[in-house]
Protein backbone atom coordinates (compact mmCIF):
# COMPACT_ATOMS: atom_id res chain seq x y z
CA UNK A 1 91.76 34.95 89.79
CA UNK A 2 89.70 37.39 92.43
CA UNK A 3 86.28 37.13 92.82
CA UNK A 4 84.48 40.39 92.50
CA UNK A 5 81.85 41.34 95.75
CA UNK A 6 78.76 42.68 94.68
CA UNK A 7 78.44 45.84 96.25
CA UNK A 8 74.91 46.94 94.79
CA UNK A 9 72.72 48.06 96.76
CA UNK A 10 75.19 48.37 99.97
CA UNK A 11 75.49 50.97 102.16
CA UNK A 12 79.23 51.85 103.26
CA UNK A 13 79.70 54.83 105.39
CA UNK A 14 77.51 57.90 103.06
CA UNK A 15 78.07 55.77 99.77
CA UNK A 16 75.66 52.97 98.54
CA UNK A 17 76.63 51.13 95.61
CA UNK A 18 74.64 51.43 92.53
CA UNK A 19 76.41 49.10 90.03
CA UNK A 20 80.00 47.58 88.69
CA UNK A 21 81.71 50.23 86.31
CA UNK A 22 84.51 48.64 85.25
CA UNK A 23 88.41 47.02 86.29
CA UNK A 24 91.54 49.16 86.36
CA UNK A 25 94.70 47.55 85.08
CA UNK A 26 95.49 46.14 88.37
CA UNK A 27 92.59 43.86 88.44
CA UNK A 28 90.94 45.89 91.47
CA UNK A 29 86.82 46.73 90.81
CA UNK A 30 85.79 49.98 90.33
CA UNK A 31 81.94 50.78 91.08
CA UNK A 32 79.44 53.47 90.38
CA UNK A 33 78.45 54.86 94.33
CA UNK A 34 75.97 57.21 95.12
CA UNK A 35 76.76 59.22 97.85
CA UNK A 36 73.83 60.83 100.74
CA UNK A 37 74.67 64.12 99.59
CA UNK A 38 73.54 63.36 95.89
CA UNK A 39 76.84 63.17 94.09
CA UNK A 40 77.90 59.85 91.90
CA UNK A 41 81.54 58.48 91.92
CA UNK A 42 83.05 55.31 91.00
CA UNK A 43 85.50 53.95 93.73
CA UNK A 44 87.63 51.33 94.12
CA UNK A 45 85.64 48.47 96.07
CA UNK A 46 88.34 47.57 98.56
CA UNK A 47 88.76 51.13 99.65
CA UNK A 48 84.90 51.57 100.24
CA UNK A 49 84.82 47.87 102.07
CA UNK A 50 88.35 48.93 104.39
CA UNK A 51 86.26 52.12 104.81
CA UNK A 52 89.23 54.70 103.54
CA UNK A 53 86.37 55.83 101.42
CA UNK A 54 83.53 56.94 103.04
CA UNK A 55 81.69 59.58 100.94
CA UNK A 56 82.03 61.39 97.52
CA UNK A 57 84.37 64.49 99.64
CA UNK A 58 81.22 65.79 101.66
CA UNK A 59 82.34 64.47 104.76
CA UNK A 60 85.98 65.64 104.77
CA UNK A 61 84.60 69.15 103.58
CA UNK A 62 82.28 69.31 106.63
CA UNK A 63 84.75 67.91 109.23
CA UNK A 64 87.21 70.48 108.18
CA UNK A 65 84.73 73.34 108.41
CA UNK A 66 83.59 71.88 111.83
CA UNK A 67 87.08 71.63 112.61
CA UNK A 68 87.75 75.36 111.33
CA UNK A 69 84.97 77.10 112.84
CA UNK A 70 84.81 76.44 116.60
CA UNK A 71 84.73 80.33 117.52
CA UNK A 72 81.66 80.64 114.83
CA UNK A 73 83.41 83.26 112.78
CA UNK A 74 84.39 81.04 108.98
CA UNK A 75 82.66 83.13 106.32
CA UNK A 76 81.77 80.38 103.22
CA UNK A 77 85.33 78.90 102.59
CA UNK A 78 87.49 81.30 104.25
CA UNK A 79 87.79 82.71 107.90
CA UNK A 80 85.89 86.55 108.04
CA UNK A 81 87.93 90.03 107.65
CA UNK A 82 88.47 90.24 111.53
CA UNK A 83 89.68 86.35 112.45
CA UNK A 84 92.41 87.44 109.33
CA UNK A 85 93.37 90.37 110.85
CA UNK A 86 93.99 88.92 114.71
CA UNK A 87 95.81 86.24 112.45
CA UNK A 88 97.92 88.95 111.06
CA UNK A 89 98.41 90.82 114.20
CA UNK A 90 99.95 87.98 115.70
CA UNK A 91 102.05 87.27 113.41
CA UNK A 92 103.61 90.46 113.15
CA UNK A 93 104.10 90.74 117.07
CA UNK A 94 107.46 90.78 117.37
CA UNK A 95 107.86 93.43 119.20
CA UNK A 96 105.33 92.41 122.09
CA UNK A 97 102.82 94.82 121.57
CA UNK A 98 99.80 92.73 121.93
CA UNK A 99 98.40 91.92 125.06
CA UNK A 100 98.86 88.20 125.81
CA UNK A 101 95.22 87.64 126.64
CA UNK A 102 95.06 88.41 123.20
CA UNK A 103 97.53 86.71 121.27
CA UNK A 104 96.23 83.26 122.92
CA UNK A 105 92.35 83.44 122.93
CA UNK A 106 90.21 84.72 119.75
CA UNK A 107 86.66 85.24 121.57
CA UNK A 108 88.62 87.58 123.91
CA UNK A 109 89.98 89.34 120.88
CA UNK A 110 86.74 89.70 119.63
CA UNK A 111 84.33 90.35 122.68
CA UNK A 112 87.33 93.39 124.04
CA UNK A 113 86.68 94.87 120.34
């Protein structure tokens, strides 16, 4: 038989746990978490204690936009009109048109425009 860890009122990573909200089939503990950002989820308790769950999504979603933005141009969830089209141009460089200052370094793309 497991015991089940009471998790209210701990703080793992951006999740603090609020109360038990029920067993899966397995026998694992689910709980009710509220995250910093607001949002409730229930979780299993061993994968908030290991720390493979660490917030409701919010910190994935702003590592990946940190991640994706490091020349400052990422409109809302999508890179802006001109990042697409040096994407593009690159792409479709076969012939060796593009200057290979260019082809390597957005911010040079973008300040020679």
């Amino acid at each position: 038989m497991k015991i089940r860890i009471d998790m209210t009122g701990m703080r793992f990573g951006r999740l603090i746990g609020i109360c038990f909200a029920h067993k899966s089939r397995s026998g694992h503990a689910h709980w009710l978490f509220q995250c910093d950002c607001g949002t409730e989820l229930v979780a299993a308790g061993g994968n908030v204690r290991s720390g493979r769950t660490a917030s409701c999504g919010c910190l994935h979603r702003e590592i990946c936009a940190a991640r994706l933005t490091q020349h400052g141009h990422r409109a809302q969830h999508r890179h802006d009109a001109t990042y697409r089209a040096w994407q593009r141009m690159k792409t479709e460089n076969e012939a060796g048109v593009i200057s290979p200052a260019w082809s390597d370094d957005y911010a040079r793309f973008l300040a020679d425009m």
